[in-house]
Protein backbone atom coordinates (compact mmCIF):
# COMPACT_ATOMS: atom_id res chain seq x y z
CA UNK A 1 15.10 19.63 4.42
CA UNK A 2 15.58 16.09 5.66
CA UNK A 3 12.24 14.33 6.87
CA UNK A 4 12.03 13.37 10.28
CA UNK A 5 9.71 11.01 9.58
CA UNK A 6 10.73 7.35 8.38
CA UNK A 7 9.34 5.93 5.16
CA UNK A 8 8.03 2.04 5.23
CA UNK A 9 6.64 0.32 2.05
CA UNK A 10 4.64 -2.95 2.04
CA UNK A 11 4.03 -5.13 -0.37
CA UNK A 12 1.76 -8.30 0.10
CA UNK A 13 2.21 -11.16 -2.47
CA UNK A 14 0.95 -14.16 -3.81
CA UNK A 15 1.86 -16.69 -6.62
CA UNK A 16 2.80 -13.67 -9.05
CA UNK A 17 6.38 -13.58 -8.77
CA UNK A 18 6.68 -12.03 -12.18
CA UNK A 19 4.40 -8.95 -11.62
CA UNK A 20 6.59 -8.82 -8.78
CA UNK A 21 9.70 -8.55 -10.05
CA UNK A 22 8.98 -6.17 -13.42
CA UNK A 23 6.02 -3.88 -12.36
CA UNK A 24 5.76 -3.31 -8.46
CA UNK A 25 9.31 -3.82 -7.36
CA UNK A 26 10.80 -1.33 -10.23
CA UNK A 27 8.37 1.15 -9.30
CA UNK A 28 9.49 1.21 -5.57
CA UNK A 29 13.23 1.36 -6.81
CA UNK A 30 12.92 4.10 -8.97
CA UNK A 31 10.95 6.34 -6.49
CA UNK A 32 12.77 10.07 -6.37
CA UNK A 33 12.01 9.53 -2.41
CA UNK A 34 13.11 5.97 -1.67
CA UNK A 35 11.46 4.43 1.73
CA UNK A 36 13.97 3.56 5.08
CA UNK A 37 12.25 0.27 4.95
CA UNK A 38 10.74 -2.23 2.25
CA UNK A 39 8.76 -5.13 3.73
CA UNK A 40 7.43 -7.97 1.31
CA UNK A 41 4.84 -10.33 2.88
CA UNK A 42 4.25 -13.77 0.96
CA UNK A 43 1.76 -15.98 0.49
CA UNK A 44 2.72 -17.67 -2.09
CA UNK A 45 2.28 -21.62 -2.37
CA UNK A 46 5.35 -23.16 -1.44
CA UNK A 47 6.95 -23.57 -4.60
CA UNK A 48 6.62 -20.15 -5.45
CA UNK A 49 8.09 -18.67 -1.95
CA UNK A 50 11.68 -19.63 -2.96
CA UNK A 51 11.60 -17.66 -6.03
CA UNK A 52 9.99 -14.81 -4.34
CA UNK A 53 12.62 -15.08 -2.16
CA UNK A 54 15.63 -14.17 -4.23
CA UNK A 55 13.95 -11.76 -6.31
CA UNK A 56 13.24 -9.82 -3.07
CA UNK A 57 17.18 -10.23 -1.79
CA UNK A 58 18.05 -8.93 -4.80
CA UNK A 59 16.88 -5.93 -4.68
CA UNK A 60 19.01 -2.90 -3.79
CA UNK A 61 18.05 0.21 -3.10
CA UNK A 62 20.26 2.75 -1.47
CA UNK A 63 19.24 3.22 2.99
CA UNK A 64 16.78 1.22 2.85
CA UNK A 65 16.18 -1.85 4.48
CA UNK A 66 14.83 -4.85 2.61
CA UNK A 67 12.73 -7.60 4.44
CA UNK A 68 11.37 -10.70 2.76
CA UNK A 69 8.58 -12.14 5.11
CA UNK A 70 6.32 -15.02 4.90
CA UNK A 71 2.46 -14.32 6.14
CA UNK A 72 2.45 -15.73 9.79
CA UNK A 73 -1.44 -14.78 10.24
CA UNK A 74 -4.44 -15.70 8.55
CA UNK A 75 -3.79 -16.40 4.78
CA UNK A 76 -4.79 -13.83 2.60
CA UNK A 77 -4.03 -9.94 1.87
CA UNK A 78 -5.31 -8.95 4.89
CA UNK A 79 -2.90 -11.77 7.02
CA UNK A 80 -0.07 -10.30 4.52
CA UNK A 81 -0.44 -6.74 5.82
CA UNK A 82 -1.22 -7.16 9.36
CA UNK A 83 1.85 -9.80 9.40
CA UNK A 84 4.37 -7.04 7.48
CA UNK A 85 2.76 -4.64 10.64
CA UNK A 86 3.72 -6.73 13.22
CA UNK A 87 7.35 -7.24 11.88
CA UNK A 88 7.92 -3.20 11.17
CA UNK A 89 6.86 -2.47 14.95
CA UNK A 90 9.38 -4.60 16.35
CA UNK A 91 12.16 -2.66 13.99
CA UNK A 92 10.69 0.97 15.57
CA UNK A 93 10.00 2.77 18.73
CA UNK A 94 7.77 5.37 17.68
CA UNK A 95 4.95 5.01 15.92
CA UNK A 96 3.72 8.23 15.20
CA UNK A 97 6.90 9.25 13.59
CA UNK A 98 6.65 6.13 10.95
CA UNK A 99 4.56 6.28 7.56
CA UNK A 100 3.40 3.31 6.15
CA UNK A 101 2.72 3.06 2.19
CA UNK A 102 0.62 0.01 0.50
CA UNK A 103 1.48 -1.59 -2.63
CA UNK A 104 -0.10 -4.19 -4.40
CA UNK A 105 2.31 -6.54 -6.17
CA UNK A 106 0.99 -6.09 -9.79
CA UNK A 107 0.48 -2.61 -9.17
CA UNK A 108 3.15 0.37 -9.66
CA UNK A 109 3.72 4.09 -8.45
CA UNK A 110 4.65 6.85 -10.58
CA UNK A 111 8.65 7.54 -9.68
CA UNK A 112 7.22 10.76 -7.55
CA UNK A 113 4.81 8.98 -5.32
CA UNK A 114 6.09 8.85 -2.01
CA UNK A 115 8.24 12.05 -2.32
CA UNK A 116 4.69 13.79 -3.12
CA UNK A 117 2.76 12.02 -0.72
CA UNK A 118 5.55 12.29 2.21
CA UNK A 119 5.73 16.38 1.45
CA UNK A 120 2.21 16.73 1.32
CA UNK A 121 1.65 14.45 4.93
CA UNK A 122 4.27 17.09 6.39
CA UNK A 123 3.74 20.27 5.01
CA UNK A 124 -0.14 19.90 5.96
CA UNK A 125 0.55 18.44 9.14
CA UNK A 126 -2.10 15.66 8.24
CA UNK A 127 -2.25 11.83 9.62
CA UNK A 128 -3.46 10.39 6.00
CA UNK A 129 -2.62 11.03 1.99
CA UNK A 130 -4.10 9.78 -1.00
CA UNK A 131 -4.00 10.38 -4.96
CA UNK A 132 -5.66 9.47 -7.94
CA UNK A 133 -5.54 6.35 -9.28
CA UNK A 134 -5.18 5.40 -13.03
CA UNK A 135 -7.60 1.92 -13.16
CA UNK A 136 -6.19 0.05 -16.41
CA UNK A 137 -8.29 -2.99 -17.59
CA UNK A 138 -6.31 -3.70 -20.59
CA UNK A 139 -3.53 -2.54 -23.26
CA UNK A 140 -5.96 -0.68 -25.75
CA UNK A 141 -8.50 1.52 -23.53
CA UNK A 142 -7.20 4.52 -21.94
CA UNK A 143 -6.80 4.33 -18.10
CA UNK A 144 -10.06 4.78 -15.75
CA UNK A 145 -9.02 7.98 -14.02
CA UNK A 146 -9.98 8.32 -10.26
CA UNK A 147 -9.60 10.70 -7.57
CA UNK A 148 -8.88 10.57 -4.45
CA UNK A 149 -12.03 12.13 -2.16
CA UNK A 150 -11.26 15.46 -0.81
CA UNK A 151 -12.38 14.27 2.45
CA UNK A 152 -13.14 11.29 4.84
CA UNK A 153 -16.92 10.68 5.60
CA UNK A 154 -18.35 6.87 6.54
CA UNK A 155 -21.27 7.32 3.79
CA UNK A 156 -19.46 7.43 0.98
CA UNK A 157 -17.59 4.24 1.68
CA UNK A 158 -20.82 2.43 2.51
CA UNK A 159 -22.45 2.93 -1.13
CA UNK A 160 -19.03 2.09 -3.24
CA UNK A 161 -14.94 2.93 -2.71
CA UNK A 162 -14.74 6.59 -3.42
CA UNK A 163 -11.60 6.34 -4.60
CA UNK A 164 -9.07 4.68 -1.69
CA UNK A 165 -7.61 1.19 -2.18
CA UNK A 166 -4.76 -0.35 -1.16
CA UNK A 167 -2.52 1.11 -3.41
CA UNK A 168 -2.51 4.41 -2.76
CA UNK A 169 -3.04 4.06 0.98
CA UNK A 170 -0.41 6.08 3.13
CA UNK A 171 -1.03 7.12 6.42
CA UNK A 172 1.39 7.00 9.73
CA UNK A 173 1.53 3.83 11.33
CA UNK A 174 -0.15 5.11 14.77
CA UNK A 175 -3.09 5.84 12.88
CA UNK A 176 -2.72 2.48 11.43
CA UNK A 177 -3.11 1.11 14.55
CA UNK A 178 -5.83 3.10 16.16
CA UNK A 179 -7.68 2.15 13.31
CA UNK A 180 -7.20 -1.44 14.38
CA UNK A 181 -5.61 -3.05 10.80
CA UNK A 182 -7.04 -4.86 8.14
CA UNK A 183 -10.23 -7.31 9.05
CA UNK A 184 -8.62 -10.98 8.21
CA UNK A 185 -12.36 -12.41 8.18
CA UNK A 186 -12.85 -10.39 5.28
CA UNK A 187 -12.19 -12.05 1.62
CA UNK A 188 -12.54 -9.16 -0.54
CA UNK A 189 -13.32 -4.60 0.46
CA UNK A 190 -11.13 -4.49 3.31
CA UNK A 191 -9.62 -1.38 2.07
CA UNK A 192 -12.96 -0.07 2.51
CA UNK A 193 -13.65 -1.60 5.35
CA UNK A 194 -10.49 -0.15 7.29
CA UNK A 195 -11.52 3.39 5.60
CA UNK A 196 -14.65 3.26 7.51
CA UNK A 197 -13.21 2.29 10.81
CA UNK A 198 -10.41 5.50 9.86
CA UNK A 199 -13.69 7.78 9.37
CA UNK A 200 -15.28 6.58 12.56
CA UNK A 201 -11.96 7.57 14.99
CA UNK A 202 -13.16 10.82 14.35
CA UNK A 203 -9.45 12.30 15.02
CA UNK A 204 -7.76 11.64 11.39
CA UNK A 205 -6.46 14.22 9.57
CA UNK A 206 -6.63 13.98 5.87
CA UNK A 207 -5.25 15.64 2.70
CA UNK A 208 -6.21 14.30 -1.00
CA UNK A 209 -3.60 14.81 -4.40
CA UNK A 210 -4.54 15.81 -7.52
CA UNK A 211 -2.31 13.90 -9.10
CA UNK A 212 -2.90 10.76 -10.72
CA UNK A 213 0.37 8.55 -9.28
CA UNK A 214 -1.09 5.36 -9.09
CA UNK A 215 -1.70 2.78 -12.13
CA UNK A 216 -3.99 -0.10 -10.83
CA UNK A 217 -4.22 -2.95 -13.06
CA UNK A 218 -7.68 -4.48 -13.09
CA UNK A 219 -7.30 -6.87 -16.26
CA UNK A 220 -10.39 -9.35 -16.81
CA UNK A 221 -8.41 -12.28 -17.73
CA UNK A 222 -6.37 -12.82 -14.83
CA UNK A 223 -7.56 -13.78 -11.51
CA UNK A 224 -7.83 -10.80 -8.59
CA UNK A 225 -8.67 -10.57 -4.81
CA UNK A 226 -12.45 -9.54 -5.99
CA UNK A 227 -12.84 -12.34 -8.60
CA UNK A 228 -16.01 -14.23 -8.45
C-alpha cells in the first residue's frame, strides 16, 4: 500500500565533502524506501561549499527531490537543521502528514532504514521512531551496539543519551515543531536536549526498533561536534 505520508531526509554538513559523497549520500540512495525529498544544509567554509555543491546536484535518485542549501541561521548543526526546516515548510502544506529523517554526513543507514522506520510510524499510528545504533570507533573493534529506549521519559536523558541521536531521529515534522527545533545556543547534546523538550509535550507517541540500522562513526582521530 502506498504511504500517504511524504518522506524528507536532512543532512547537515560541514568541511567533509568526502564522507559526504561515499558514506552518507550512498546510504540515502540505496534505501529500499527512497524519501520525496532530500535536503542538504552546508556549512562548509567557502571553499568547500562549491564542491559540496556538485556532489549534491549529482545525485539522482528516482521522485525525489534534491535540495542543496547553505545554513542561513546560526552556524553550526543546530543552524543546519533548523535552516533545512525552514526551507521544507515552504515546499509543504501539511505538516502532520510530513516525516522528517536526520542524517549526519559521515554517518550511513542500513538500505532498510526508512522503509522500516516509515512502516513502523504507520502501522503503530505513533508520532516518533527510533532504532539501534551500531557506534564504530575504529576499523578493528566490533561496533558499540545500542538500543533505542522503549520509551520516552525526561530522566533518562538528563543522566546520559539513552540511545537517540541525530542519526536515527525520525519523527513527523508537526511534532518537530511543537517541540520547538534544535537549541542554536547549544555547541554540543542538542539531540538530547530536543529529546527532553519531546518528553516534556507530554502528547508524543513513540515506538522503538529492534533493529540495529544505524552505523555511527565516532573515530578518535578525527575531529567531531563533541570534541574537546
Amino acid at each position: 500500500m502506498t504511504s500517504t505520508l511524504k518522506l524528507a531526509v536532512i543532512v547537515a554538513t560541514k568541511d567533509r565533502s568526502k564522507l559526504l559523497a561515499e558514506r552518507s549520500l550512498p546510504s540515502i540512495k540505496h534505501q529500499t524506501k527512497t524519501p520525496d525529498f532530500l535536503l542538504v544544509c552546508d556549512d562548509s567554509s567557502i571553499g568547500g561549499r562549491e564542491e559540496n555543491r556538485k556532489i549534491v546536484q549529482q545525485v539522482k535518485i528516482a521522485n525525489c527531490a534534491v535540495h542543496y542549501l547553505n545554513n542561513k541561521r546560526t552556524p553550526g548543526a543546530s543552524g543546519c537543521w533548523n535552516s533545512a526546516v525552514d526551507f521544507l515548510l515552504s515546499l509543504i502544506v501539511l505538516p502532520e502528514r510530513v516525516v522528517i529523517a536526520f542524517l549526519d554526513d559521515d554517518d550511513e543507514w542500513q538500505p532498510s532504514y526508512l522503509q522500516q522506520c516509515l512502516s513502523t510510524m504507520e502501522h503503530h499510528n505513533v508520532e516518533m521512531v527510533a532504532c539501534g545504533i551500531n557506534r564504530i570507533e575504529n576499523n578493528t573493534k566490533e561496533p558499540l551496539k545500542s538500543l533505542a529506549p522503549n520509551t520516552l521519559t525526561t530522566s533518562s536523558f538528563l543522566i546520559g543519551n539513552p540511545g537517540i541521536q541525530g542519526s536515527n531521529l525520525f519523527l513527523r515534522l508537526s511534532t518537530f515543531l511543537q517541540a520547538g527545533g534544535f537549541d542554536e545556543s547549544l555547541a554540543s547534546a542538542t539531540d538530547r536536549d530536543f529529546c527532553i523538550r519531546l518528553t516534556e509535550l507530554r502528547s508524543v507517541n513513540y515506538r522503538a526498533l529492534s533493529q540495529y540500522l544505524v552505523n555511527h562513526y565516532a573515530e578518535a582521530d578525527r575531529s567531531r561536534l563533541s570534541t574537546y
